[in-house]
Every structure is written in structure tokens, then in C-alpha cells.
N, C-alpha and C. Protein backbone atom coordinates (compact mmCIF):
# COMPACT_ATOMS: atom_id res chain seq x y z
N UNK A 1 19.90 -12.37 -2.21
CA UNK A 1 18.98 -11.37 -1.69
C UNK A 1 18.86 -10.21 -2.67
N UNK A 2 17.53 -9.64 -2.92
CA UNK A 2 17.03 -8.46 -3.60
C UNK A 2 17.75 -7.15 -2.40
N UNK A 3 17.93 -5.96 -3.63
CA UNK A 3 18.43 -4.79 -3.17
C UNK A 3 16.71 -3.89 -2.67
N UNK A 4 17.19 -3.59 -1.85
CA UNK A 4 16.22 -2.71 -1.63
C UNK A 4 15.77 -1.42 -2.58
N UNK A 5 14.60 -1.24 -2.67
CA UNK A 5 14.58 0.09 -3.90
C UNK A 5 13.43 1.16 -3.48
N UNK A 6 13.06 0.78 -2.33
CA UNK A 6 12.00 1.75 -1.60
C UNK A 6 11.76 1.64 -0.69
N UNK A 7 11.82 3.16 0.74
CA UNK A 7 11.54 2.86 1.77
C UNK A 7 10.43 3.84 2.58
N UNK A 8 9.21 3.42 3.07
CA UNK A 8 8.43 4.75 3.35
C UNK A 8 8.15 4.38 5.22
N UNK A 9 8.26 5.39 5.47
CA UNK A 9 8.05 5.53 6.79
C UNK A 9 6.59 5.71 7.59
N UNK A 10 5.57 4.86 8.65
CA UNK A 10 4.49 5.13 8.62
C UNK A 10 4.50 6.28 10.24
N UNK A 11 3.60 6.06 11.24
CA UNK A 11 4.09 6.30 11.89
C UNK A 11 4.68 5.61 13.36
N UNK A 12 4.51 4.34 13.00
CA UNK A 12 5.20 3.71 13.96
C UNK A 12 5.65 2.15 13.39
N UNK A 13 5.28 2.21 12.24
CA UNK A 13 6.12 1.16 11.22
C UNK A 13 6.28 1.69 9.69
N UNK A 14 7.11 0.80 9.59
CA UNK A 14 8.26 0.89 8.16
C UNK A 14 7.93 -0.07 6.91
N UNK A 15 7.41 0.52 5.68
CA UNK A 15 8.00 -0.27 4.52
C UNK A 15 9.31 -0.33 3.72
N UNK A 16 9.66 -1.65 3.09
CA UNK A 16 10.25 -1.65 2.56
C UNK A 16 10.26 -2.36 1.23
N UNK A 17 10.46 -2.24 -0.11
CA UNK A 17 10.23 -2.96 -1.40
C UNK A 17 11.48 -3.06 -2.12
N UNK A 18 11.34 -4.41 -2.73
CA UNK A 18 12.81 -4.81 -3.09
C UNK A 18 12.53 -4.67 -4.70
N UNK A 19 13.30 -5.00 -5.60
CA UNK A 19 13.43 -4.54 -7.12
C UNK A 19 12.11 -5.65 -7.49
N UNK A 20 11.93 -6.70 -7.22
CA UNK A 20 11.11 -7.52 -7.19
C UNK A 20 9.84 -7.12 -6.96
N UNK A 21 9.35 -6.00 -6.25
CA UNK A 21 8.37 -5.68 -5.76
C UNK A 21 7.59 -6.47 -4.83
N UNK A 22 8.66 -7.19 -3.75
CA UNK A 22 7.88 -7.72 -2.70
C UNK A 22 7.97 -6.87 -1.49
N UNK A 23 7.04 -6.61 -0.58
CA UNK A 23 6.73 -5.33 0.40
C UNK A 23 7.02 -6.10 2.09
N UNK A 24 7.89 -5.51 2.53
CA UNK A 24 8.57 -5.89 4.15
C UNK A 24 8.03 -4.58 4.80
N UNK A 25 7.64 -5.41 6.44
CA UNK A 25 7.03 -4.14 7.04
C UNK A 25 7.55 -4.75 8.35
N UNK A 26 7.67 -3.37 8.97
CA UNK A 26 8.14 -3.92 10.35
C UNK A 26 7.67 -2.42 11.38
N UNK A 27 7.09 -2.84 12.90
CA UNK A 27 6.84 -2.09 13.74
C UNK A 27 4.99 -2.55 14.38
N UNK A 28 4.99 -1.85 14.68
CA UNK A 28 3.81 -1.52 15.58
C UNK A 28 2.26 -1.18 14.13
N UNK A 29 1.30 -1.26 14.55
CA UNK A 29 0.27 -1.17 13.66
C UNK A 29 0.90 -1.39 12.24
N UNK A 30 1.85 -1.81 11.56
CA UNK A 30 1.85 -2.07 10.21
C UNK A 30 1.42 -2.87 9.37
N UNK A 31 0.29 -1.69 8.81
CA UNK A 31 -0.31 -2.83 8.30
C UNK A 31 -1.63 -3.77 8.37
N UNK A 32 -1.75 -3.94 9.54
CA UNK A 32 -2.32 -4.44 10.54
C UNK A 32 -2.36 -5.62 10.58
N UNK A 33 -0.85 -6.08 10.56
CA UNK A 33 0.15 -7.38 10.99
C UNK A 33 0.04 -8.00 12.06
N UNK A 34 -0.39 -6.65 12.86
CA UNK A 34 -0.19 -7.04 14.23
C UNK A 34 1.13 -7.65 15.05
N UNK A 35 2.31 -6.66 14.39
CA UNK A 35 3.58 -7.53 14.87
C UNK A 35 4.30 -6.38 16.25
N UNK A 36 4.76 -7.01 17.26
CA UNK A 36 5.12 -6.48 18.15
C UNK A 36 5.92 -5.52 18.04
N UNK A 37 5.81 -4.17 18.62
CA UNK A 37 6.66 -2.97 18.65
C UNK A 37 8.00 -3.76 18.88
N UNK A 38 8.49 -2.45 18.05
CA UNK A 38 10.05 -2.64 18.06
C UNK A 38 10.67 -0.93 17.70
N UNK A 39 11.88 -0.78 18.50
CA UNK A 39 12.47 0.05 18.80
C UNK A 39 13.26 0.86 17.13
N UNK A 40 12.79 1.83 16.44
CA UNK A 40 13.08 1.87 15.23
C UNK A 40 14.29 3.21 15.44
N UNK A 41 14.49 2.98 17.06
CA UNK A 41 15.85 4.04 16.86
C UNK A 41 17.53 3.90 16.45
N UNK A 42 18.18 4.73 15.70
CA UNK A 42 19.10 4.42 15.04
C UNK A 42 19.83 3.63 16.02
N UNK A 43 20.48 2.82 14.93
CA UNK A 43 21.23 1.63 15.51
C UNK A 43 20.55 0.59 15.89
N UNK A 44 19.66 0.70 15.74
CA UNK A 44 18.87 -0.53 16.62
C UNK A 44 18.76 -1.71 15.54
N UNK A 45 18.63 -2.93 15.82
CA UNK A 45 18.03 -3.82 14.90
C UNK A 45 16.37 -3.86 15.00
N UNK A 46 15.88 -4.82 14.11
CA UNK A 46 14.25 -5.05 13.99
C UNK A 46 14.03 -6.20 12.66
N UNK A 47 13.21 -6.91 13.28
CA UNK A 47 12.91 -8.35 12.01
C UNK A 47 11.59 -7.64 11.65
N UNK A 48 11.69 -8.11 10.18
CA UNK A 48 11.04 -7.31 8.45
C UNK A 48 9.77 -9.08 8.30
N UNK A 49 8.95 -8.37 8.28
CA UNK A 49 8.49 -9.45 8.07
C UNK A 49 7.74 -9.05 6.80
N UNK A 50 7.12 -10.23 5.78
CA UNK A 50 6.93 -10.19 4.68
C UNK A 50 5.02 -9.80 4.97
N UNK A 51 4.86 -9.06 3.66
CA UNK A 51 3.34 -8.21 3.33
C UNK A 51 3.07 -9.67 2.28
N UNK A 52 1.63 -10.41 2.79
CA UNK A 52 1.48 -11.50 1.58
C UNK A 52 1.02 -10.43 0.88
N UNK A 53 1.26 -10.63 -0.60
CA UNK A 53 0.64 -10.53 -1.42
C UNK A 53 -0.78 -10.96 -1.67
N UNK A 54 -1.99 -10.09 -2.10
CA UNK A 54 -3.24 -10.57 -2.81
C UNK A 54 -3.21 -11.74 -3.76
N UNK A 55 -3.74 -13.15 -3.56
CA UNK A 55 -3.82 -14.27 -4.63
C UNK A 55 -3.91 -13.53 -6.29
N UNK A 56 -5.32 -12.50 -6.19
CA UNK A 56 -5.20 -12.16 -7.25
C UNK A 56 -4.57 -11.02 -7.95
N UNK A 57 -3.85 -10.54 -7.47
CA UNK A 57 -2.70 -9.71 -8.15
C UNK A 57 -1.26 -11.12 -8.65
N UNK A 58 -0.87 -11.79 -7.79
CA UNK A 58 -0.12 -12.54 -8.54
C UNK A 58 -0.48 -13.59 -9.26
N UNK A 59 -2.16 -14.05 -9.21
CA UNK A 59 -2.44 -15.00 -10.07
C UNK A 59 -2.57 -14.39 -11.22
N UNK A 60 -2.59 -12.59 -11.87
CA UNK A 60 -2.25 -12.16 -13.36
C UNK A 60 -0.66 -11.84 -13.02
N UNK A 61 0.45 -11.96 -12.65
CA UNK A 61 1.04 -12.11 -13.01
C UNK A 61 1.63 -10.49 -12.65
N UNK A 62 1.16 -9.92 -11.86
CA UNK A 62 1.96 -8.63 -11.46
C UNK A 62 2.46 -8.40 -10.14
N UNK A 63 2.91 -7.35 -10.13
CA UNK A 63 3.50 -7.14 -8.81
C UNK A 63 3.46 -5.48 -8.16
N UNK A 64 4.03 -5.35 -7.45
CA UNK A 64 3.17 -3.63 -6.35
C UNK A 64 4.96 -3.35 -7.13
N UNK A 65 5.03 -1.97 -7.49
CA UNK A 65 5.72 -0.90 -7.71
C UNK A 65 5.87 0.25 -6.95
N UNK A 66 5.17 0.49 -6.24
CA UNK A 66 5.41 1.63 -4.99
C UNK A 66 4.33 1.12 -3.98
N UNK A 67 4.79 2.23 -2.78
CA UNK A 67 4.32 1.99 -1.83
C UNK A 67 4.42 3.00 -0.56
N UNK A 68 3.03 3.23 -0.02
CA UNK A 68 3.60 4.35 0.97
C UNK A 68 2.79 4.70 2.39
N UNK A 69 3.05 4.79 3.29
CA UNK A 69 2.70 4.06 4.45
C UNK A 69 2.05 5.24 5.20
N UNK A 70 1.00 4.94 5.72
CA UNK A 70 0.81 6.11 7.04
C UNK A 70 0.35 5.71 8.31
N UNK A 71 -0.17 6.64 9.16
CA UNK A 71 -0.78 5.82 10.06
C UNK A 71 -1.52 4.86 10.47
N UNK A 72 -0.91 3.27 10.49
CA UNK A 72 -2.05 2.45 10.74
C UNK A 72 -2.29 1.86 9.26
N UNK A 73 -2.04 2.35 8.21
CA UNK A 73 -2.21 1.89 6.73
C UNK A 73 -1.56 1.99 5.93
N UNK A 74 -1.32 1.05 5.44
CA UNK A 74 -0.53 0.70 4.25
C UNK A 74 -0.90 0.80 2.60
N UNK A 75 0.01 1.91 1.86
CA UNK A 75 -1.21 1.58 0.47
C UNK A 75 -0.08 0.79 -0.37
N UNK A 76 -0.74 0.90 -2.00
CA UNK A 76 0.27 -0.03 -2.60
C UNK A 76 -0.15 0.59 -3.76
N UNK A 77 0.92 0.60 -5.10
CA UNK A 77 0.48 0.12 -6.47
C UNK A 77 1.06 -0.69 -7.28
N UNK A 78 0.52 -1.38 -8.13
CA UNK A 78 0.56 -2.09 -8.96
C UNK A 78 0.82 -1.97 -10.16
N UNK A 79 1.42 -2.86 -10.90
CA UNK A 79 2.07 -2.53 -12.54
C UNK A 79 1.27 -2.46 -13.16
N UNK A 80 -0.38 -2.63 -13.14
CA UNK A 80 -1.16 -2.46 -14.33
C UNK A 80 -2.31 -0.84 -13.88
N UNK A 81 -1.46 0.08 -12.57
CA UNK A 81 -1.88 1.17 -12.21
C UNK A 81 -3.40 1.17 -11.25
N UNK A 82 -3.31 -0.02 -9.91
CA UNK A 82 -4.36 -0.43 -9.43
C UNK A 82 -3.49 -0.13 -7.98
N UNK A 83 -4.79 0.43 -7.04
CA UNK A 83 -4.40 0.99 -5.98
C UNK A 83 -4.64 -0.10 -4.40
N UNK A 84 -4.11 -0.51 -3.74
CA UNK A 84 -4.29 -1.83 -2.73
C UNK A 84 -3.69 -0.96 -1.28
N UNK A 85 -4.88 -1.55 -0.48
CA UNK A 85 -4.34 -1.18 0.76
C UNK A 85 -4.36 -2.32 1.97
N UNK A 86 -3.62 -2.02 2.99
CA UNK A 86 -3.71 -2.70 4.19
C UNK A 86 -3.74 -1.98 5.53
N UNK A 87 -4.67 -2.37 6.61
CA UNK A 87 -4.87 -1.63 8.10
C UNK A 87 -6.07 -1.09 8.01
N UNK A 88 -5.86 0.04 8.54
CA UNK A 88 -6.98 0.25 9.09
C UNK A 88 -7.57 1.63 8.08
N UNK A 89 -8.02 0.81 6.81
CA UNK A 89 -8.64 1.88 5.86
C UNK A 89 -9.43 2.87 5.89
N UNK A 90 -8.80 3.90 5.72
CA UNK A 90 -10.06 5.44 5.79
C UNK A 90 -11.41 5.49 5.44
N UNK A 91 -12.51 5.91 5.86
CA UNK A 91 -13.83 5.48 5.10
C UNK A 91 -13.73 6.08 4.04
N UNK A 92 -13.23 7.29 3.62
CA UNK A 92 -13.11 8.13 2.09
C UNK A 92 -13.25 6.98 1.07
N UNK A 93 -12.51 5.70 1.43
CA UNK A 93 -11.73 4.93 0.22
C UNK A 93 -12.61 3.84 0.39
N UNK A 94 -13.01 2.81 1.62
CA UNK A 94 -13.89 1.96 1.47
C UNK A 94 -13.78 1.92 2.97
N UNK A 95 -15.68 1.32 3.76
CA UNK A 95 -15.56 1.37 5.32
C UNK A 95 -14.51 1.01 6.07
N UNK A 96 -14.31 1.79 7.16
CA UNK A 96 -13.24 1.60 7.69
C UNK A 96 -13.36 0.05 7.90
N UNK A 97 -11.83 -0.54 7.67
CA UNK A 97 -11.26 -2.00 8.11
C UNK A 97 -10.19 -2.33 8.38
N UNK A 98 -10.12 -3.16 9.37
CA UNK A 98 -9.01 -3.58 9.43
C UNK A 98 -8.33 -5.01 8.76
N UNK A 99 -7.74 -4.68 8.01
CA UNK A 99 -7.46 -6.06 7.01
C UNK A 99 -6.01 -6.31 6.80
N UNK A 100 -5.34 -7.45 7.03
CA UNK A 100 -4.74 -8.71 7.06
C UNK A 100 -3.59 -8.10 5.68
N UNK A 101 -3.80 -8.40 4.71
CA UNK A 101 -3.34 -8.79 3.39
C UNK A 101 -3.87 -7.20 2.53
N UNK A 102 -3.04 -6.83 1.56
CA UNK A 102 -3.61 -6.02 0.75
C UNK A 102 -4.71 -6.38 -0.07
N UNK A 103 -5.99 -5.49 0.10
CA UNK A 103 -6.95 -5.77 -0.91
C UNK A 103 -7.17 -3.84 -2.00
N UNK A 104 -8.04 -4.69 -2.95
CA UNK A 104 -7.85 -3.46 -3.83
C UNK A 104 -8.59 -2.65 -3.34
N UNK A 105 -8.01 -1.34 -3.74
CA UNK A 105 -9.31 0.25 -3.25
C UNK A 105 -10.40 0.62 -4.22
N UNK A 106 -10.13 0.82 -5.10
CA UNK A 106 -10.93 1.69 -5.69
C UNK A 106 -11.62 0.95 -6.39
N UNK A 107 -13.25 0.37 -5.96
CA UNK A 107 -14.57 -0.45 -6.33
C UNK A 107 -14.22 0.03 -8.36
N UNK A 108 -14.66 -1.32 -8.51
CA UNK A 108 -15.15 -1.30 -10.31
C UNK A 108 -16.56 -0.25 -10.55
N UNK A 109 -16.94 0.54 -9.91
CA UNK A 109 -17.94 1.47 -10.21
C UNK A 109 -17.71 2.45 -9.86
N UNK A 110 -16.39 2.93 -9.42
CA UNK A 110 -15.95 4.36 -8.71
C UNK A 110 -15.85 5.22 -10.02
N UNK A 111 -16.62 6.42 -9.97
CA UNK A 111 -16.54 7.21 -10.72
C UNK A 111 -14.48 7.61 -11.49
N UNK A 112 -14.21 7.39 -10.70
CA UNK A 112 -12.67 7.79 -10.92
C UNK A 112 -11.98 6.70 -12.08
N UNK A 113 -12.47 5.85 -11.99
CA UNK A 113 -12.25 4.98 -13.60
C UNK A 113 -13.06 5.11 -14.80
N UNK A 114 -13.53 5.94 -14.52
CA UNK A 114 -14.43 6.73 -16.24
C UNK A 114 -15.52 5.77 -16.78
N UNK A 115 -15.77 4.59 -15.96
CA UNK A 115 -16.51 3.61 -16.62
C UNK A 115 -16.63 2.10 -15.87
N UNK A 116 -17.79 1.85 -15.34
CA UNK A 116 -17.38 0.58 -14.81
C UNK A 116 -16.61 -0.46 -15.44
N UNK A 117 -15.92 -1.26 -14.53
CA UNK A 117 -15.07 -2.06 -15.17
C UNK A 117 -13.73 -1.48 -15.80
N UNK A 118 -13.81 -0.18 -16.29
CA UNK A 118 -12.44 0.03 -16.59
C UNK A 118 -11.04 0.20 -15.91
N UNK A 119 -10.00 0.36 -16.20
CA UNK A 119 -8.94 -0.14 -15.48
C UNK A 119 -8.66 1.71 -14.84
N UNK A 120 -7.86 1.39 -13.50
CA UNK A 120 -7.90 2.73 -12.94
C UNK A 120 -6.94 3.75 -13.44
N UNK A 121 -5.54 2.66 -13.90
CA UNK A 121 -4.20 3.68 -14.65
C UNK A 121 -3.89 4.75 -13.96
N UNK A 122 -3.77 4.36 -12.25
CA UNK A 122 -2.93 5.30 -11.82
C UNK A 122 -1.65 5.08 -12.16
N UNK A 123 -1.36 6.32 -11.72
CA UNK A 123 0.66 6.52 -12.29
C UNK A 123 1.54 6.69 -10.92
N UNK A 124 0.82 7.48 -9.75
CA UNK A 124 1.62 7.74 -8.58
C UNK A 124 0.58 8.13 -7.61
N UNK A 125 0.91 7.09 -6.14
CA UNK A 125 0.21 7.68 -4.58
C UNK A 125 1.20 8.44 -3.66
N UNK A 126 0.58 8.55 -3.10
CA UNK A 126 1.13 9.61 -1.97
C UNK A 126 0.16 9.68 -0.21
N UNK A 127 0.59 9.54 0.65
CA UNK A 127 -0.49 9.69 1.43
C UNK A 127 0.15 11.04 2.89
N UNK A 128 -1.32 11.70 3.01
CA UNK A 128 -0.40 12.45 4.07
C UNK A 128 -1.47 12.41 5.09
N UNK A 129 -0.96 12.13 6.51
CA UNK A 129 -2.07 11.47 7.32
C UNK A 129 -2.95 10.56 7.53
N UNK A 130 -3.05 9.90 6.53
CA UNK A 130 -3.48 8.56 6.27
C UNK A 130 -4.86 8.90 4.96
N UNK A 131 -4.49 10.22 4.69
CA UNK A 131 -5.46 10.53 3.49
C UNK A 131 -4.41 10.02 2.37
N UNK A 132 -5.29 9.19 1.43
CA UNK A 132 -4.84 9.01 0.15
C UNK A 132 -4.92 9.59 -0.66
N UNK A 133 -3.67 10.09 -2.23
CA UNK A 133 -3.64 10.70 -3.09
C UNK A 133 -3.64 9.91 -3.91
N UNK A 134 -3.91 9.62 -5.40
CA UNK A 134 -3.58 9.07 -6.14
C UNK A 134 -3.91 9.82 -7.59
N UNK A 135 -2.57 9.72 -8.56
CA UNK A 135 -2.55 10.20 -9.89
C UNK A 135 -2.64 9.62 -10.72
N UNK A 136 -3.41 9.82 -11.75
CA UNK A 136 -3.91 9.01 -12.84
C UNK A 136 -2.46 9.28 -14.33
N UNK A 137 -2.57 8.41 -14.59
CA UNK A 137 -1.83 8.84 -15.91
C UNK A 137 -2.27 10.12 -16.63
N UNK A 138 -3.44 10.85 -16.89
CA UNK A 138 -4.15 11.70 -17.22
C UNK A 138 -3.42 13.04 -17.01
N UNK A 139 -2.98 13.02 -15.74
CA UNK A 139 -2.42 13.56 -14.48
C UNK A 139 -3.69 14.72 -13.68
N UNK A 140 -4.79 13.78 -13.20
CA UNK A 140 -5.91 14.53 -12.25
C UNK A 140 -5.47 13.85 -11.20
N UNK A 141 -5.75 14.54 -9.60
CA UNK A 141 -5.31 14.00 -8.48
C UNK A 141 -6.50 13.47 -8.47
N UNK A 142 -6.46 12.59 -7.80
CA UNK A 142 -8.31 12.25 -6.66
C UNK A 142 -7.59 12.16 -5.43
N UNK A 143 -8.50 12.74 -4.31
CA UNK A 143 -8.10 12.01 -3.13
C UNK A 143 -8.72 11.47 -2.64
N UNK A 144 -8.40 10.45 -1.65
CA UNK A 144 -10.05 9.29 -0.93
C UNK A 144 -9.58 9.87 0.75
């Protein structure tokens, strides 16, 4: 078994990411898993169930590096600095949805990649309320 190396709290479910960068979620709306409430008070137990991964994030060969949870949504990033979410997505970022599996955020024509098609090279997210932050290597915030 992988050590755990990150844990973010949403508000009624939990991530968790192992050195591997595979993403465990457990609770109520996480995600939008749809997995049955469970009691996240100390001491308690609770089964982690696994976040699939996007086909095409592991068909190049990468994997999510952070991760951070809010109400109802799940975001993610990726080793080549690409932003992925799951639940019930804010319209800021793309129409609200509710989706299954992480898909990517930020459209190949979003002004925030300097150029269609270019790569996004964030460095670090953050979310507070289910608003997304995200930092570019550059270091400009955007928020969606």
C-alpha cells in the first residue's frame, strides 16, 4: 500500500492522494460519486473509494499532483500543470455539471493560456467555497 501524501476536506466528503497520485474520496456529494453518507466523526471508520482517473490523462502518461475539494466538487492538478474537476462544476469554469470522472477545466481557447492550444502551466489550486483559484507558474491568480 501507497502512503498517503494529501488530504483535503470538502464539505461533507474527503480527499485523499497517495505518492502515486491516485485520488480516494469518501462521503456524501463527493465528487459526484454518489456514494452513501457516512459518519466522518472522529473515530469512526468509512470505505475510500477510488476517483477513476480521465482515459486521457493516463493515456500521456501522467498523473494529478494535488487536489482540493469543496462543496459538491472536486478539483485536481496534473503534472504537466492542467486543471480537472469533478461534481457539480461552477458555471465561472464551464456550465454547471454534474460529472462522474474528472474532466479538464480550462477550454483550449480560454484566454488564461495566452494562446489557443497552449498548455495552461498551472503551478497551484486552491478553492474556497467552491470558487476556484488557480496559479500559473508566472505567478498571476485567475479565478473561475
Amino acid at each position: 500500500s501507497k502512503k498517503i501524501q494529501a488530504v483535503s476536506m470538502g464539505d461533507d466528503h474527503i480527499l485523499l492522494m497517495d505518492s502515486d497520485g491516485t485520488v480516494f474520496s469518501a462521503g456524501k456529494s463527493c465528487g459526484a460519486l454518489a456514494l452513501d453518507y457516512v459518519d466522518l466523526e472522529p473515530g469512526s471508520y468509512f470505505k475510500l473509494e477510488e476517483i477513476e482517473a480521465p482515459t486521457e490523462l493516463l493515456d500521456e502518461g501522467n498523473h494529478f499532483v494535488s487536489m482540493c475539494a469543496g462543496p459538491g466538487v472536486s478539483y485536481f492538478l496534473d503534472n504537466q500543470g492542467e486543471v480537472w474537476g469533478c461534481g457539480l462544476i461552477p458555471q465561472g469554469v464551464q456550465p454547471v455539471v454534474d460529472v462522474l470522472k474528472p474532466m479538464k477545466l480550462i477550454p483550449e481557447n480560454h484566454p488564461m493560456r495566452g494562446g489557443e492550444g497552449l498548455p495552461l502551466n498551472a503551478e497551484e489550486i486552491y478553492q474556497s467555497d467552491g470558487t476556484l483559484f488557480v496559479r500559473k507558474k508566472d505567478a498571476e491568480w485567475w479565478v473561475g
